[in-house]
PDB file of N, CA and C in Angstrom:
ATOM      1  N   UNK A   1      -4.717-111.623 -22.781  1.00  0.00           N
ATOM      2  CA  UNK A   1      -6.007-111.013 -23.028  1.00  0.00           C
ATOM      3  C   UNK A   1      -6.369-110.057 -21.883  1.00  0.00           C
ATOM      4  N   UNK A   2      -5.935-110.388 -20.406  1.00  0.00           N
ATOM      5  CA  UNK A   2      -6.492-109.744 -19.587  1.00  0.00           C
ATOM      6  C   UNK A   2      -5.286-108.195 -19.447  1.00  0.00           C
ATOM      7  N   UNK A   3      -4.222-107.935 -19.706  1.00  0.00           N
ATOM      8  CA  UNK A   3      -3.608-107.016 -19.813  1.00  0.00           C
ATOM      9  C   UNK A   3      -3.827-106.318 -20.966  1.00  0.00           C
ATOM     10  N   UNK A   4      -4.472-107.130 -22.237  1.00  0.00           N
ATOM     11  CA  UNK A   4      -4.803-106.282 -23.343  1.00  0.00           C
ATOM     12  C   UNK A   4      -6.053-105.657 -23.399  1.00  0.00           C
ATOM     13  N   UNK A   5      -6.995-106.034 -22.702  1.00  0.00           N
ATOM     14  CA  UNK A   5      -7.961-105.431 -22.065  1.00  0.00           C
ATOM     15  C   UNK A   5      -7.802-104.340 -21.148  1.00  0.00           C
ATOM     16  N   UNK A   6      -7.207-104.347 -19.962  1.00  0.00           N
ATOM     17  CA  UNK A   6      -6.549-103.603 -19.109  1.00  0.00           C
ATOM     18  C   UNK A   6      -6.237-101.678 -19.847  1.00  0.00           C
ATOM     19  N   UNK A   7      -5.748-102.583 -21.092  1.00  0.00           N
ATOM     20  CA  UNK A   7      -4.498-101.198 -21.401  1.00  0.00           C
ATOM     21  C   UNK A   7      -5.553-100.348 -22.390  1.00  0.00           C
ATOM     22  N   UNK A   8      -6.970-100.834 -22.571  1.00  0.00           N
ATOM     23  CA  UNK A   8      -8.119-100.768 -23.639  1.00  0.00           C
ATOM     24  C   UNK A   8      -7.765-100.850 -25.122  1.00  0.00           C
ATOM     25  N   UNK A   9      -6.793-102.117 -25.011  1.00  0.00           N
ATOM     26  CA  UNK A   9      -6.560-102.185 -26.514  1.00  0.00           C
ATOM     27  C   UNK A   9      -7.696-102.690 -27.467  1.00  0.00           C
ATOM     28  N   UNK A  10      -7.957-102.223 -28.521  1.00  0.00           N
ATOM     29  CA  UNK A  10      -8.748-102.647 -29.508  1.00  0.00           C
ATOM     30  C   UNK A  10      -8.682-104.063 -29.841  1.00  0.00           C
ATOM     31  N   UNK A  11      -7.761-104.831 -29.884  1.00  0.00           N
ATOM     32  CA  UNK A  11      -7.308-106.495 -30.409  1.00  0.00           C
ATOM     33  C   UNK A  11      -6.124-107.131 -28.971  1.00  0.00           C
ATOM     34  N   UNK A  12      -6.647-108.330 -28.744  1.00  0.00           N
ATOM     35  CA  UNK A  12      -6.206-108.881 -28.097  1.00  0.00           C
ATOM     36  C   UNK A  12      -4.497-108.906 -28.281  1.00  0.00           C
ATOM     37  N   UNK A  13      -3.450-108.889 -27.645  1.00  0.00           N
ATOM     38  CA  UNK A  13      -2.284-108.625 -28.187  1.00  0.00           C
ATOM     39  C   UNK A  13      -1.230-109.896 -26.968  1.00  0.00           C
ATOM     40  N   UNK A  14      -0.623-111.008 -27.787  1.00  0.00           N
ATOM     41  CA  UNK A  14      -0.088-112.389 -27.273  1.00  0.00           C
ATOM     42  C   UNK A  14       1.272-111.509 -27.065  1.00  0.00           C
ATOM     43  N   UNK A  15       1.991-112.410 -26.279  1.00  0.00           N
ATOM     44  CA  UNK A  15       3.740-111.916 -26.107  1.00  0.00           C
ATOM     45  C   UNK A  15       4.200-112.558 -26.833  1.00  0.00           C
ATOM     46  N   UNK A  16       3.636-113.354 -28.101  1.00  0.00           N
ATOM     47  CA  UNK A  16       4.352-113.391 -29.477  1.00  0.00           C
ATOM     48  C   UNK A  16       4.177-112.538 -30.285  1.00  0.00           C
ATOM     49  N   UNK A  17       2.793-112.206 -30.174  1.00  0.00           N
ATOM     50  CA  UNK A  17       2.667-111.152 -31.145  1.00  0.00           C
ATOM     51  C   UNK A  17       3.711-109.274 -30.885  1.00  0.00           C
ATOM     52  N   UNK A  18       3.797-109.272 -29.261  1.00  0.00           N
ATOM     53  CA  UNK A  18       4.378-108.256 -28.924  1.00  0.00           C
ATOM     54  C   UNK A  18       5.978-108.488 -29.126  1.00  0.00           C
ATOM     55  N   UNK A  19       6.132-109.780 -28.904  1.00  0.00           N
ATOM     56  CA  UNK A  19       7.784-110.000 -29.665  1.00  0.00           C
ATOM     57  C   UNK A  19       7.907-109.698 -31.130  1.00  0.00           C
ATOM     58  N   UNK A  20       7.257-110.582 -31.543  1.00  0.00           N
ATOM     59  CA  UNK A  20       7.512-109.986 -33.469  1.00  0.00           C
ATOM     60  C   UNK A  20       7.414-108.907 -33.839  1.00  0.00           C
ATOM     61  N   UNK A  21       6.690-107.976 -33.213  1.00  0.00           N
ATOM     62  CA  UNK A  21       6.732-106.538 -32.850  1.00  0.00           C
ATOM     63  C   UNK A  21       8.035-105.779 -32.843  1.00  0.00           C
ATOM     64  N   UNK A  22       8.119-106.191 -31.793  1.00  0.00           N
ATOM     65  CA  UNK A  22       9.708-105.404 -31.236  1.00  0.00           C
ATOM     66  C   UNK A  22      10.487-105.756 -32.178  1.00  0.00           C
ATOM     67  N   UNK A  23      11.297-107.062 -32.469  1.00  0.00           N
ATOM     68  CA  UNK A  23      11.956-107.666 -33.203  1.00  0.00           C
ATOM     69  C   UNK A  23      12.405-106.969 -34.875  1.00  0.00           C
ATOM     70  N   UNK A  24      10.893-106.581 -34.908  1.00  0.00           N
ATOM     71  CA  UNK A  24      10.548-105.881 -36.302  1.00  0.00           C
ATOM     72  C   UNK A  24      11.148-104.738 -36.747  1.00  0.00           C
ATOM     73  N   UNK A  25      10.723-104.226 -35.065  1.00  0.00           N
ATOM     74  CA  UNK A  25      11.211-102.865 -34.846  1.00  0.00           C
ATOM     75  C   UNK A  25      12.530-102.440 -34.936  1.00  0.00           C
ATOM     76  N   UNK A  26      13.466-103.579 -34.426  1.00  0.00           N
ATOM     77  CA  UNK A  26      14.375-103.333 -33.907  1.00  0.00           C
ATOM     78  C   UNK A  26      15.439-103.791 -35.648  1.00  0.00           C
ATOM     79  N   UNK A  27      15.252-104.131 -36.545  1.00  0.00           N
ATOM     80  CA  UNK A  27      15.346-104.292 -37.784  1.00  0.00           C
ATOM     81  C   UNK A  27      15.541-103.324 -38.372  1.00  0.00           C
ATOM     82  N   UNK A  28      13.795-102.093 -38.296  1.00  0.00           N
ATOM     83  CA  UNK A  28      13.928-101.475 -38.822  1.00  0.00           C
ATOM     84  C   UNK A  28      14.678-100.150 -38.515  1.00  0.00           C
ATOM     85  N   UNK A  29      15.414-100.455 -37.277  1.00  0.00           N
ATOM     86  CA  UNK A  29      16.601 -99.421 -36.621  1.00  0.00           C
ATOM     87  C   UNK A  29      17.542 -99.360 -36.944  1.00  0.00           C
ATOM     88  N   UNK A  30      17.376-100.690 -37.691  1.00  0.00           N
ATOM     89  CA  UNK A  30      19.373-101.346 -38.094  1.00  0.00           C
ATOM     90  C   UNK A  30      19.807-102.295 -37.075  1.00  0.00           C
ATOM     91  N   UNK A  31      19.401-102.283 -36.199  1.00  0.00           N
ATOM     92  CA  UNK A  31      20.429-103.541 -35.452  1.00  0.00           C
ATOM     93  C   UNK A  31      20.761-104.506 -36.158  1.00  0.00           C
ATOM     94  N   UNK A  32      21.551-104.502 -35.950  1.00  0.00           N
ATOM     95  CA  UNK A  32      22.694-105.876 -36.489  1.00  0.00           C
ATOM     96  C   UNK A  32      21.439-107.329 -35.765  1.00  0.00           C
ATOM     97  N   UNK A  33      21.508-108.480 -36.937  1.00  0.00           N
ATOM     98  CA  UNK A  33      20.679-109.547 -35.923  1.00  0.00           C
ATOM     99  C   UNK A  33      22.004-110.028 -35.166  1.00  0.00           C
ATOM    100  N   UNK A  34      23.045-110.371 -34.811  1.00  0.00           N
ATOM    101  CA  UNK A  34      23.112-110.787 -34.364  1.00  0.00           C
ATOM    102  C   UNK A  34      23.546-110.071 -32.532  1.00  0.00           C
ATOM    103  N   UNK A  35      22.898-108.916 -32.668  1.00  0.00           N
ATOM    104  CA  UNK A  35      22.239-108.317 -31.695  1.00  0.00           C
ATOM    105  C   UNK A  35      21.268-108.228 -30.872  1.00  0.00           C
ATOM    106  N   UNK A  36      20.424-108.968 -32.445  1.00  0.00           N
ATOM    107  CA  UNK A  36      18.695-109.292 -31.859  1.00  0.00           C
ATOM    108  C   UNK A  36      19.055-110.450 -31.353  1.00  0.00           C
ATOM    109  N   UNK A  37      19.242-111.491 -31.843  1.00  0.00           N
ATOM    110  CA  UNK A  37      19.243-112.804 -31.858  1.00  0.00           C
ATOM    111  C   UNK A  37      19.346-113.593 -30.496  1.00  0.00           C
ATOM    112  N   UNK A  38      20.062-112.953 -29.490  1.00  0.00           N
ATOM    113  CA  UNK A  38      19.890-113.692 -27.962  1.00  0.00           C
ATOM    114  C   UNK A  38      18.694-112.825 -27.440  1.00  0.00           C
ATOM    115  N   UNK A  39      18.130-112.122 -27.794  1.00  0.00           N
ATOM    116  CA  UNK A  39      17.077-111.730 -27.076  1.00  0.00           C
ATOM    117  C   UNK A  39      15.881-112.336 -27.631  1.00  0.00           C
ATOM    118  N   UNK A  40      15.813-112.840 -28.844  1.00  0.00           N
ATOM    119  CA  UNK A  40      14.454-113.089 -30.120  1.00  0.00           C
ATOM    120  C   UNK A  40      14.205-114.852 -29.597  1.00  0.00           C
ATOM    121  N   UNK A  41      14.884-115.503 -28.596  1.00  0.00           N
ATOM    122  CA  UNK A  41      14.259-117.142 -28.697  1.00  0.00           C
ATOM    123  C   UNK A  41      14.738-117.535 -29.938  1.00  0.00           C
ATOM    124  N   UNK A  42      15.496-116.953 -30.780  1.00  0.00           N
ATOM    125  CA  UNK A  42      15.671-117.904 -32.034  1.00  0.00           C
ATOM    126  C   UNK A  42      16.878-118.869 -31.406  1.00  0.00           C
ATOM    127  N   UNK A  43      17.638-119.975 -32.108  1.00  0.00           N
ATOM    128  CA  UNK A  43      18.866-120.661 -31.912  1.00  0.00           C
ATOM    129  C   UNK A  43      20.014-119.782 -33.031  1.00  0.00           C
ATOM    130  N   UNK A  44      19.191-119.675 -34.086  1.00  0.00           N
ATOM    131  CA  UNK A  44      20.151-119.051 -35.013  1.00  0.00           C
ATOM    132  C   UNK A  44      19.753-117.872 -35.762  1.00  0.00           C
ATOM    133  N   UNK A  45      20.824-116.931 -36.072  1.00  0.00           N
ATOM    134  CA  UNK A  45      20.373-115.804 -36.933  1.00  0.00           C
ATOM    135  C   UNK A  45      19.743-115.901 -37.969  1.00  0.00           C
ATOM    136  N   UNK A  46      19.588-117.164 -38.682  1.00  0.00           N
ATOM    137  CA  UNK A  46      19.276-117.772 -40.245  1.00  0.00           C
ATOM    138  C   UNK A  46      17.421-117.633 -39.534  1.00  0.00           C
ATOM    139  N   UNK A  47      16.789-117.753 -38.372  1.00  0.00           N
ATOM    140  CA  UNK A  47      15.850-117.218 -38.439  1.00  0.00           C
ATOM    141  C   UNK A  47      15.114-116.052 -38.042  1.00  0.00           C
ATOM    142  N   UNK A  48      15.621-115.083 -37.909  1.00  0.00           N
ATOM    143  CA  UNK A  48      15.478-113.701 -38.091  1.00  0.00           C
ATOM    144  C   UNK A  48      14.924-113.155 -39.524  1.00  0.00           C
ATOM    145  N   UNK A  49      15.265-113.846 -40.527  1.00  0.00           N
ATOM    146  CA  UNK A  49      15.248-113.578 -41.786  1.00  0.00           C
ATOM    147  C   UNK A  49      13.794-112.907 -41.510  1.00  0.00           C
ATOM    148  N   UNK A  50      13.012-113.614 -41.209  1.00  0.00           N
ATOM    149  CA  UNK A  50      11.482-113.003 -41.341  1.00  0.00           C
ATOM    150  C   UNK A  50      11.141-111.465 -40.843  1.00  0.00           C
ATOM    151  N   UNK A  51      11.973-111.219 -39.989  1.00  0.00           N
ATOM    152  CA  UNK A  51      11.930-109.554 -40.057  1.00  0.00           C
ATOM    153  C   UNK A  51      12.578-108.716 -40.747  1.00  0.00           C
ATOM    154  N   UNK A  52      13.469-109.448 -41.355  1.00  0.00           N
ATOM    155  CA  UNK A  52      14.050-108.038 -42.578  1.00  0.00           C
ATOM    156  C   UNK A  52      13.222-108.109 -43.341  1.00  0.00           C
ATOM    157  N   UNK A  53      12.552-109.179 -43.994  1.00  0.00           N
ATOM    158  CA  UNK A  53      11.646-109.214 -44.957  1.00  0.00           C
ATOM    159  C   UNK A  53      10.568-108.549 -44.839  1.00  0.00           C
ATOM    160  N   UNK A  54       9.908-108.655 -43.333  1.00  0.00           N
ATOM    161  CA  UNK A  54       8.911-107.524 -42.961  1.00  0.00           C
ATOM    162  C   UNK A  54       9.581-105.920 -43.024  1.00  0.00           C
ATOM    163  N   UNK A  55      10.600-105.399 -42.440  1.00  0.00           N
ATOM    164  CA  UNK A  55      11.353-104.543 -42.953  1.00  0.00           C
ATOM    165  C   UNK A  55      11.432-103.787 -44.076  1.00  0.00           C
ATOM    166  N   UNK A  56      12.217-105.081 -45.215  1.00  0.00           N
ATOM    167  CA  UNK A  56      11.872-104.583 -46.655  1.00  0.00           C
ATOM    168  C   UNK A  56      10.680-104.438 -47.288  1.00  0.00           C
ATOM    169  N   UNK A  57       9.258-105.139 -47.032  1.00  0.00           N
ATOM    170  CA  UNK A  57       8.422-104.595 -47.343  1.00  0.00           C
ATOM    171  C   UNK A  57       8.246-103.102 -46.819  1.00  0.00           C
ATOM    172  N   UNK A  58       8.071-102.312 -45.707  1.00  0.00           N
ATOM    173  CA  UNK A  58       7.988-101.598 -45.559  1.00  0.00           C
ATOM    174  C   UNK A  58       8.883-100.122 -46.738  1.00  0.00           C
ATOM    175  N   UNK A  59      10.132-100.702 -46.332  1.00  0.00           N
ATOM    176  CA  UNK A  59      10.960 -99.870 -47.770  1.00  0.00           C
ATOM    177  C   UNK A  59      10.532 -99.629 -48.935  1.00  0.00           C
ATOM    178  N   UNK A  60      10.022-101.170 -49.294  1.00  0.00           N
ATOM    179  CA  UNK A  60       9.567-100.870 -50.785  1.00  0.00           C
ATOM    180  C   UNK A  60       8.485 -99.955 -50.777  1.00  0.00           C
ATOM    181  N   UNK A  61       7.605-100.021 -49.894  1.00  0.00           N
ATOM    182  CA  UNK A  61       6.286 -99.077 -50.011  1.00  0.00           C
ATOM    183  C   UNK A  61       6.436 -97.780 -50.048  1.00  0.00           C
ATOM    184  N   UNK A  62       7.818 -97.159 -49.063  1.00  0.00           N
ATOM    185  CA  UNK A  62       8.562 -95.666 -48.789  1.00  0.00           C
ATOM    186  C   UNK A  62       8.690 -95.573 -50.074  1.00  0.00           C
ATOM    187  N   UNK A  63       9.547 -96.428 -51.095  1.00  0.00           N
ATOM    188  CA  UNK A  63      10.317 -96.200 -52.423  1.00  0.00           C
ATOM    189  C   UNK A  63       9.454 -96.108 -53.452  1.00  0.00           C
ATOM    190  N   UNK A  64       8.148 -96.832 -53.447  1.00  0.00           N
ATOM    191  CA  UNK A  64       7.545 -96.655 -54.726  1.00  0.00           C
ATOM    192  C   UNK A  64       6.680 -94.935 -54.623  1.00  0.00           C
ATOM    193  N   UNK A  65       6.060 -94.830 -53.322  1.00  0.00           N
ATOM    194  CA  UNK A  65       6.012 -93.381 -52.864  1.00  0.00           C
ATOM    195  C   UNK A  65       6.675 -92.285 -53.307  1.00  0.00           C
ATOM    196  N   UNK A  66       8.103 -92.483 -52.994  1.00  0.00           N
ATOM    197  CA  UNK A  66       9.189 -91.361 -53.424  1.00  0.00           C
ATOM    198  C   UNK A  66       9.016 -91.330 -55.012  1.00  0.00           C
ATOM    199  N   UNK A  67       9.469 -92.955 -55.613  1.00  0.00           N
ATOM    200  CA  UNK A  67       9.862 -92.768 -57.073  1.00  0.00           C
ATOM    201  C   UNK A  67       8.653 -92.421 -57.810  1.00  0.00           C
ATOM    202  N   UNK A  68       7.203 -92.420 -57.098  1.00  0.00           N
ATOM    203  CA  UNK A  68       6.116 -91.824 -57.838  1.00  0.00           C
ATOM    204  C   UNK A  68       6.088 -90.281 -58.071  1.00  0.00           C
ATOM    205  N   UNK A  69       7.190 -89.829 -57.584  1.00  0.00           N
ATOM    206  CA  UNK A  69       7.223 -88.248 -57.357  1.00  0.00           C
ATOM    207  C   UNK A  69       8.594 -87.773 -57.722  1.00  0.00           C
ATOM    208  N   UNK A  70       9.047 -88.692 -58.502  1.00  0.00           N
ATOM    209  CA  UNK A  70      10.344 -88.281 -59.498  1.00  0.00           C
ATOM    210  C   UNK A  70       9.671 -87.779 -60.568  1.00  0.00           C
ATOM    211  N   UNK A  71      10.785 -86.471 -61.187  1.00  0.00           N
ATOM    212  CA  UNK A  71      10.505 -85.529 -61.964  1.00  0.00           C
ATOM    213  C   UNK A  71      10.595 -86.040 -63.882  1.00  0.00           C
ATOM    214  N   UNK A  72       9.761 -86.997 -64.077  1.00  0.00           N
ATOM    215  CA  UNK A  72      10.179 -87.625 -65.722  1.00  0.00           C
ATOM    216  C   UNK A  72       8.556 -87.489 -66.043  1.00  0.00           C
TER     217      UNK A  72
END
């Protein structure tokens, strides 16, 4: 709280919340998880899952965008 204050962030921001962040990020770059995976605190890649899924939501939202602007 006191560094998220500091930086005049609008919402308090945890170093979990700034991990799932990155993590997210780093998904939506392509890294391979098992790239992420010694850096993320997980034990196993099987829980990473939760950021591709955040990931693929993002996609789907790009895709329904695009395919709303196909020519039919």
């Amino acid at each position: 709280a006191k560094y998220s204050e500091e930086a005049k962030l609008a919402q308090s921001l945890s170093p979990h919340k700034l991990r799932h962040f990155l993590l997210t990020w780093l998904k939506k770059q392509g890294i391979d998880d098992a790239l992420i995976q010694p850096y993320s605190g997980h034990e196993s890649r099987k829980s990473l899952e939760v950021y591709s899924r955040l990931a693929i939501t993002d996609a789907q939202q790009e895709y329904n965008e695009v395919i709303n602007r196909f020519p039919i």
